[in-house]
PDB file of N, CA and C in Angstrom:
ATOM      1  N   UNK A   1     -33.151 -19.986  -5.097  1.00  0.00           N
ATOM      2  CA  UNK A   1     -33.555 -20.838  -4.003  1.00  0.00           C
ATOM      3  C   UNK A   1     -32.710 -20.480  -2.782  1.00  0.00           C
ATOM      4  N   UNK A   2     -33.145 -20.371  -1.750  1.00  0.00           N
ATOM      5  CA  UNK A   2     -32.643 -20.284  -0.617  1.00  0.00           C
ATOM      6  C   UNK A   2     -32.810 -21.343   0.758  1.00  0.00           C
ATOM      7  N   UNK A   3     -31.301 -21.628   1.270  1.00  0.00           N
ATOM      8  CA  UNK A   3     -31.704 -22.741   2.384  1.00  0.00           C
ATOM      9  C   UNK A   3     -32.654 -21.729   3.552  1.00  0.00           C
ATOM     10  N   UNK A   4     -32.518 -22.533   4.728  1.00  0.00           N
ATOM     11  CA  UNK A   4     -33.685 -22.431   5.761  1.00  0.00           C
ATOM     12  C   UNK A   4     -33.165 -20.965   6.693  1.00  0.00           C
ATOM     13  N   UNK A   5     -32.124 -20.714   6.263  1.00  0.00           N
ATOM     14  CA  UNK A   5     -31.582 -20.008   6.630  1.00  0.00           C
ATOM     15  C   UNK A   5     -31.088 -18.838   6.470  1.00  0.00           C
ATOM     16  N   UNK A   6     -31.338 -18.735   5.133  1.00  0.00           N
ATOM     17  CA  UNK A   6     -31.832 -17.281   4.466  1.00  0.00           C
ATOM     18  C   UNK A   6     -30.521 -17.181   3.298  1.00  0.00           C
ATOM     19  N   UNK A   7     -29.624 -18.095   3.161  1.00  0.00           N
ATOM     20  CA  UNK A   7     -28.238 -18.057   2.256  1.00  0.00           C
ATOM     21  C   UNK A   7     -29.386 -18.540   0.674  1.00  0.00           C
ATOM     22  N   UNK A   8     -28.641 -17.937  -0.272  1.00  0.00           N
ATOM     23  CA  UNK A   8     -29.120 -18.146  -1.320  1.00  0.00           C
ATOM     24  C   UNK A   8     -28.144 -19.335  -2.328  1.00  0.00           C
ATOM     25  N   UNK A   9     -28.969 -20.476  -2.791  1.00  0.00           N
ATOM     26  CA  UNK A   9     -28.035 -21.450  -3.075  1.00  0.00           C
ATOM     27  C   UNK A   9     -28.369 -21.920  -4.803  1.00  0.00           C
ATOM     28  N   UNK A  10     -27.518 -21.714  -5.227  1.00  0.00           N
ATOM     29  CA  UNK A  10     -27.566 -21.785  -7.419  1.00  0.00           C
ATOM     30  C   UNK A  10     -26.277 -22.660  -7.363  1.00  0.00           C
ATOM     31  N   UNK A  11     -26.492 -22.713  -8.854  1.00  0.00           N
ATOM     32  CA  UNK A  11     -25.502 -23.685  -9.872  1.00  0.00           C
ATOM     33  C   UNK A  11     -24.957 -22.660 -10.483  1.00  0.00           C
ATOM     34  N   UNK A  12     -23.477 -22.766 -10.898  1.00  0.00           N
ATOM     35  CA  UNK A  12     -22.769 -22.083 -11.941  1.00  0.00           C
ATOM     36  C   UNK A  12     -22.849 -23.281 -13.506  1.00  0.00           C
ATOM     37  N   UNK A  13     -22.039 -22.834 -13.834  1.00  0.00           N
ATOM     38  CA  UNK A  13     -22.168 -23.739 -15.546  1.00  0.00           C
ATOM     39  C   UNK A  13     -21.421 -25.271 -15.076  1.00  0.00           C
ATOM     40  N   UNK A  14     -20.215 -25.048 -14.479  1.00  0.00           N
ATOM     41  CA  UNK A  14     -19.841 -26.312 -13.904  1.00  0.00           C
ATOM     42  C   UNK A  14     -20.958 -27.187 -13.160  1.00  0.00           C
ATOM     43  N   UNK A  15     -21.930 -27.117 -12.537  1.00  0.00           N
ATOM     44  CA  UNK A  15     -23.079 -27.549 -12.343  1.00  0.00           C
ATOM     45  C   UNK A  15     -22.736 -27.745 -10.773  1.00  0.00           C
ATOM     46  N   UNK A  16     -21.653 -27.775 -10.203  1.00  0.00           N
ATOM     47  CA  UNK A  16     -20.918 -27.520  -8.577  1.00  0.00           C
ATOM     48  C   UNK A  16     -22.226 -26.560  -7.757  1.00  0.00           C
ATOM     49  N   UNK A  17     -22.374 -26.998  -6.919  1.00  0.00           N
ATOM     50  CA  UNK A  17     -23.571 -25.894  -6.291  1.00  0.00           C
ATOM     51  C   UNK A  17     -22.684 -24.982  -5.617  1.00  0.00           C
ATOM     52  N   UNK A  18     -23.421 -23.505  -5.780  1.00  0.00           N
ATOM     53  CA  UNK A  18     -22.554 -22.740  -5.590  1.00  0.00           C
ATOM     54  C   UNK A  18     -23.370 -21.559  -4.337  1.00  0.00           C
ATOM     55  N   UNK A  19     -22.718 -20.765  -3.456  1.00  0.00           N
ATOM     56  CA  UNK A  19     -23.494 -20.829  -2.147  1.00  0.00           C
ATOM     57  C   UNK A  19     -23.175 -18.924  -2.210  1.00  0.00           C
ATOM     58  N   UNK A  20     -24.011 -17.520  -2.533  1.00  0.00           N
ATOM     59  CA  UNK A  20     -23.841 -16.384  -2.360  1.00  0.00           C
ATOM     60  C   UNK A  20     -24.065 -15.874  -1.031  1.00  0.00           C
ATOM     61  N   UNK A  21     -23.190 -14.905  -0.845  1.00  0.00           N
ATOM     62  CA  UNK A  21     -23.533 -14.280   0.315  1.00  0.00           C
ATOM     63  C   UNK A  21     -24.391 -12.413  -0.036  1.00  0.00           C
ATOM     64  N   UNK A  22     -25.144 -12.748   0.288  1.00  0.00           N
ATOM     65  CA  UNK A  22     -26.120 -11.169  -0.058  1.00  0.00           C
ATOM     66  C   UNK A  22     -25.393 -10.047  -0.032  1.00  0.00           C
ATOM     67  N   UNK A  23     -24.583  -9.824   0.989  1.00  0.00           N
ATOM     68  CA  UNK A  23     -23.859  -8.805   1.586  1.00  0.00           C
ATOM     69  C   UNK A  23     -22.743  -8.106   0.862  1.00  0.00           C
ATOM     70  N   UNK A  24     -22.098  -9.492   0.326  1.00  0.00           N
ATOM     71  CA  UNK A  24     -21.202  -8.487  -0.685  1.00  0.00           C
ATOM     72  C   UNK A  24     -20.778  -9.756  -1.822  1.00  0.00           C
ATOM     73  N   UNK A  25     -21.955 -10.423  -2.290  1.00  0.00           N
ATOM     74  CA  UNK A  25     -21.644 -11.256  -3.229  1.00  0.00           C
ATOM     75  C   UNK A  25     -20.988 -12.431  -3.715  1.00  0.00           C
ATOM     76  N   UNK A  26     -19.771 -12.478  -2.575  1.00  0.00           N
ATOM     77  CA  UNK A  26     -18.858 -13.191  -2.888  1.00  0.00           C
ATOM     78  C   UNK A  26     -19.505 -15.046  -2.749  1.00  0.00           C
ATOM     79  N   UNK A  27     -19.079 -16.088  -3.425  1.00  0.00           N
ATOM     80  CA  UNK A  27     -19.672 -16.810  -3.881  1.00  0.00           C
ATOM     81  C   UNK A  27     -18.728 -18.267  -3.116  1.00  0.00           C
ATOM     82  N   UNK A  28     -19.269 -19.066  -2.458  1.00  0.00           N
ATOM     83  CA  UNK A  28     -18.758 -20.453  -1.785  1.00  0.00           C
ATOM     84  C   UNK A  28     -19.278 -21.591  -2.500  1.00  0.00           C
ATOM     85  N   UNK A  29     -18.384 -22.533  -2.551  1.00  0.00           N
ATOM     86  CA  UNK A  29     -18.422 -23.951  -2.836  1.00  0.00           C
ATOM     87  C   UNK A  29     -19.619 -24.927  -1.884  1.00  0.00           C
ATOM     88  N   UNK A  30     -19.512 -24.709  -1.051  1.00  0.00           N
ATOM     89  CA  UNK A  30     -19.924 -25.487   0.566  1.00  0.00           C
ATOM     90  C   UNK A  30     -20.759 -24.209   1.237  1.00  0.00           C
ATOM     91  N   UNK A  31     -22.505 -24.998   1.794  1.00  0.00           N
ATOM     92  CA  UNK A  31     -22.713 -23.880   2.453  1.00  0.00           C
ATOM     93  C   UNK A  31     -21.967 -23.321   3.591  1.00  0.00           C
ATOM     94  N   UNK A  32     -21.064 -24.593   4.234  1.00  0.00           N
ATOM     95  CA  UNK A  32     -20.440 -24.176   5.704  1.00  0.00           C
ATOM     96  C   UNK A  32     -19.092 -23.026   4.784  1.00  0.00           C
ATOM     97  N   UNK A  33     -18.747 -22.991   4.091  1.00  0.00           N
ATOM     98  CA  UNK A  33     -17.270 -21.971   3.824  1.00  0.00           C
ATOM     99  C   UNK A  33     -18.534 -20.226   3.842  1.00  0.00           C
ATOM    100  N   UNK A  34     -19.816 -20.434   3.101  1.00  0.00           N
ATOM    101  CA  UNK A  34     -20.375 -19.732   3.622  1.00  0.00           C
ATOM    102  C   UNK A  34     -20.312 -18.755   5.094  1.00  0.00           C
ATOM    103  N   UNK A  35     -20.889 -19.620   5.447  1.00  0.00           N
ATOM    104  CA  UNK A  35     -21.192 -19.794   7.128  1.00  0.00           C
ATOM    105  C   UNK A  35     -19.780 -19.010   7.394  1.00  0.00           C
ATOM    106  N   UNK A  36     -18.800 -19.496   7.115  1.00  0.00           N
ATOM    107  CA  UNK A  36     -17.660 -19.063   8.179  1.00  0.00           C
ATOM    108  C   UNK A  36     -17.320 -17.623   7.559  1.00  0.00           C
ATOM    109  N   UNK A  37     -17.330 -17.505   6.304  1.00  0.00           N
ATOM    110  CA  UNK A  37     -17.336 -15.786   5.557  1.00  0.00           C
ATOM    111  C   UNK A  37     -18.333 -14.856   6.576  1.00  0.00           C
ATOM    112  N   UNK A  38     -19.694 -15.411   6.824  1.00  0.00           N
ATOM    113  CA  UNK A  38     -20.360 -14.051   7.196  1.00  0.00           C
ATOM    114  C   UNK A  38     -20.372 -14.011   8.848  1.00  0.00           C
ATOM    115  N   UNK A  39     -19.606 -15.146   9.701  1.00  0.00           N
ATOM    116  CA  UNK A  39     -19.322 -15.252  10.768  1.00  0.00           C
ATOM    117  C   UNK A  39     -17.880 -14.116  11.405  1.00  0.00           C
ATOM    118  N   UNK A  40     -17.202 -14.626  10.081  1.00  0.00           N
ATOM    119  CA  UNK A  40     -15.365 -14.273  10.720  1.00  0.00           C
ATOM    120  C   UNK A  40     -15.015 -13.435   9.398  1.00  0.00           C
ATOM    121  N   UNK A  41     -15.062 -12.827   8.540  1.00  0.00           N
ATOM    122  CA  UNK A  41     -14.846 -11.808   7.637  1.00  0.00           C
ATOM    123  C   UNK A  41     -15.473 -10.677   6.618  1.00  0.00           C
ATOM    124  N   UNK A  42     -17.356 -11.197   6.389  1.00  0.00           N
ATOM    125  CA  UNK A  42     -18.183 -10.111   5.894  1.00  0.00           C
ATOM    126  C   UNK A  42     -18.434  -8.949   6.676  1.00  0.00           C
ATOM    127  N   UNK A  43     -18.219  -7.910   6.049  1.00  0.00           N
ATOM    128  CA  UNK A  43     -18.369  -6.614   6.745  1.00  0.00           C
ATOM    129  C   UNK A  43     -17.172  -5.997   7.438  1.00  0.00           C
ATOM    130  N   UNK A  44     -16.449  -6.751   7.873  1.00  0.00           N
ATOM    131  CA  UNK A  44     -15.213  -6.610   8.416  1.00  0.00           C
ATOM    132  C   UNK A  44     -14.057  -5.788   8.276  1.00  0.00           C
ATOM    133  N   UNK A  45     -13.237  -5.529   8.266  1.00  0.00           N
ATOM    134  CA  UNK A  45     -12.447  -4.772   8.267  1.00  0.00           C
ATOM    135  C   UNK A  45     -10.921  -5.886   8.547  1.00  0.00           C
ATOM    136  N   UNK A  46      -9.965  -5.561   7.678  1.00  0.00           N
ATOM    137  CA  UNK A  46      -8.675  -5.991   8.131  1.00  0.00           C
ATOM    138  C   UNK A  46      -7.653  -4.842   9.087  1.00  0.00           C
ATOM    139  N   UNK A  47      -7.922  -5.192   9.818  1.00  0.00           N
ATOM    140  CA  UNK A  47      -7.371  -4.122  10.861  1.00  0.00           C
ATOM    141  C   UNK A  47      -6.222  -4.664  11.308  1.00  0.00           C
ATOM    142  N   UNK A  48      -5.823  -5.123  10.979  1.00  0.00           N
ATOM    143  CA  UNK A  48      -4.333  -6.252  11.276  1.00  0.00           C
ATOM    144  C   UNK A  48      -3.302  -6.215  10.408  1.00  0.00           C
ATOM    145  N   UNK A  49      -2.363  -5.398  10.454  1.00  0.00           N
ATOM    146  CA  UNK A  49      -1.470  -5.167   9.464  1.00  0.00           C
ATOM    147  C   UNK A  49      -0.031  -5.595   9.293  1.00  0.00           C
ATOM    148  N   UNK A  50       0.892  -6.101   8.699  1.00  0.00           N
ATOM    149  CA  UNK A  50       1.753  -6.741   8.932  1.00  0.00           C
ATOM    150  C   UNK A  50       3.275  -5.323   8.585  1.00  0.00           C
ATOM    151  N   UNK A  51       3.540  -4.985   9.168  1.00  0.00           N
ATOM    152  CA  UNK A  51       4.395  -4.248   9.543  1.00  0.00           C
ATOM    153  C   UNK A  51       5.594  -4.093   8.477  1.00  0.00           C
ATOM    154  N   UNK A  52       5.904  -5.491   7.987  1.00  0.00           N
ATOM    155  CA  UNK A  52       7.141  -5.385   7.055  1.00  0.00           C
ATOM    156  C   UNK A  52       6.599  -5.801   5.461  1.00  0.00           C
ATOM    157  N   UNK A  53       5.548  -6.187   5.653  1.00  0.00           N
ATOM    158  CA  UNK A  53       5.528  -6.280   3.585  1.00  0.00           C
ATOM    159  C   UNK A  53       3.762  -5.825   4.091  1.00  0.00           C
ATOM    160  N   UNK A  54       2.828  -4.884   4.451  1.00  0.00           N
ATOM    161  CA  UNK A  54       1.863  -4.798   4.438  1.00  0.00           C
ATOM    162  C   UNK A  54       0.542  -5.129   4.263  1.00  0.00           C
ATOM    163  N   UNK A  55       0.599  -6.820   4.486  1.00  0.00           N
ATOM    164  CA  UNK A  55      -0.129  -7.515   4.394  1.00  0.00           C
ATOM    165  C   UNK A  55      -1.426  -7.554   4.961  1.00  0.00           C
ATOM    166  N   UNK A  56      -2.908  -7.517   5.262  1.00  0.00           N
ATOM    167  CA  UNK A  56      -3.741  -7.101   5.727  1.00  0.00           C
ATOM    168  C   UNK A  56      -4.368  -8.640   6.539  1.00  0.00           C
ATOM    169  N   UNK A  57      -4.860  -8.240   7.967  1.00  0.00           N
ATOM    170  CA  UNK A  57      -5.417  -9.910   8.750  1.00  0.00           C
ATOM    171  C   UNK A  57      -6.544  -9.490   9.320  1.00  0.00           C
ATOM    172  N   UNK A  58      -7.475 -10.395   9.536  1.00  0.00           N
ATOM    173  CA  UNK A  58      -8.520 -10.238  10.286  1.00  0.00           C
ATOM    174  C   UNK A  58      -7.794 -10.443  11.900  1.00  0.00           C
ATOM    175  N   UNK A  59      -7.391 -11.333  11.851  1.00  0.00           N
ATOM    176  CA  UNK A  59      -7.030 -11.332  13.740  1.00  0.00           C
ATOM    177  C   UNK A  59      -5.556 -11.373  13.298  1.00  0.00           C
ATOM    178  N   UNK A  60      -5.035 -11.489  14.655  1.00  0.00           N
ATOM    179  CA  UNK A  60      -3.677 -11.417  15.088  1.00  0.00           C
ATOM    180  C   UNK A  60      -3.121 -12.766  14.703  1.00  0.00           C
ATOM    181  N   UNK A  61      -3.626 -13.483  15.540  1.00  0.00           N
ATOM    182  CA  UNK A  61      -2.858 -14.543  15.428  1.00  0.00           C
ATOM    183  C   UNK A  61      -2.885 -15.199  13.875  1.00  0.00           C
ATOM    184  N   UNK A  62      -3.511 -14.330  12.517  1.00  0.00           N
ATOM    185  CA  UNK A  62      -3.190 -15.190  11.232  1.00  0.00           C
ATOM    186  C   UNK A  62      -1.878 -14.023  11.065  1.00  0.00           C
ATOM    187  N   UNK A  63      -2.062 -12.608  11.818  1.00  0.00           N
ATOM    188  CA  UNK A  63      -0.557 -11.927  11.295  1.00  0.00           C
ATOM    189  C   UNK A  63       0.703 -13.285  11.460  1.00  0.00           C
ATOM    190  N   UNK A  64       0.529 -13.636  13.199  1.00  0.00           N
ATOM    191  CA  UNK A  64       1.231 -13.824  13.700  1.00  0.00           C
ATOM    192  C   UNK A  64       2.083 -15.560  12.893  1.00  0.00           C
ATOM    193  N   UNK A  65       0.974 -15.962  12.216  1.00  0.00           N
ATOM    194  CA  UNK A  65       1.687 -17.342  11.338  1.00  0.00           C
ATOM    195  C   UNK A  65       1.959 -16.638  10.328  1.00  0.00           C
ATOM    196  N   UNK A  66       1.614 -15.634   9.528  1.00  0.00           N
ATOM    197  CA  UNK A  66       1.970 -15.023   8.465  1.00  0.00           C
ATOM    198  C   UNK A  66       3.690 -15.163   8.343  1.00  0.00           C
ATOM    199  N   UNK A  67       3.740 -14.425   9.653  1.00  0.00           N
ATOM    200  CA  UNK A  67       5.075 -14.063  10.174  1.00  0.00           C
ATOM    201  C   UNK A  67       5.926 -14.691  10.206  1.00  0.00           C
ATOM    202  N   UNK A  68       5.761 -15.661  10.910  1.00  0.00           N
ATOM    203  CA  UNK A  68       6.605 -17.244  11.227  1.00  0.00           C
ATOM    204  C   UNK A  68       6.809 -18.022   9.423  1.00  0.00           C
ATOM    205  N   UNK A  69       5.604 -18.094   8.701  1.00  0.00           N
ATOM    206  CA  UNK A  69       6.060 -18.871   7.646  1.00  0.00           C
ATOM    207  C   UNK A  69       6.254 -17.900   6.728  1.00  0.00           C
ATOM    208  N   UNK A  70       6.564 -16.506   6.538  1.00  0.00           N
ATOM    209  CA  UNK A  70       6.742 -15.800   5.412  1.00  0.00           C
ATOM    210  C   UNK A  70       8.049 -14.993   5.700  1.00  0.00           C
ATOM    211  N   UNK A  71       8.170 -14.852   6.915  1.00  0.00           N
ATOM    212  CA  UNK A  71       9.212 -13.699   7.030  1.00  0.00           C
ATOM    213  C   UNK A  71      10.687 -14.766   8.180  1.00  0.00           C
TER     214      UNK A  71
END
């Protein structure tokens, strides 16, 4: 089944509705956690690299809290 919007929406065994993304499978709780995967990280690339333990970011500014609370 798919919403109006073309996301494809099933049950796992827990019976939790569970929300796929076509593109590369990966599977959400909530259609909106959906939504924000194929908005801000499907297809993507981590091009954001953290310099001292090599950690990989979509933008800067998650390096940049990385930073502050890890290092």
């Amino acid at each position: 089944m798919r919403s109006k919007d073309g996301y494809e929406i099933g049950n796992i065994i827990s019976f939790l509705n569970v929300h796929r993304c076509f593109n590369c499978s990966k599977r959400y709780k909530t259609l909106n956690s959906l939504r924000r995967h194929r908005r801000v990280e499907c297809g993507k690339t981590k091009d954001v690299i953290c310099a001292i333990c090599n950690h990989s970011f979509y933008y800067k500014q998650d390096l940049q809290k990385h930073i502050h609370k890890k290092h």
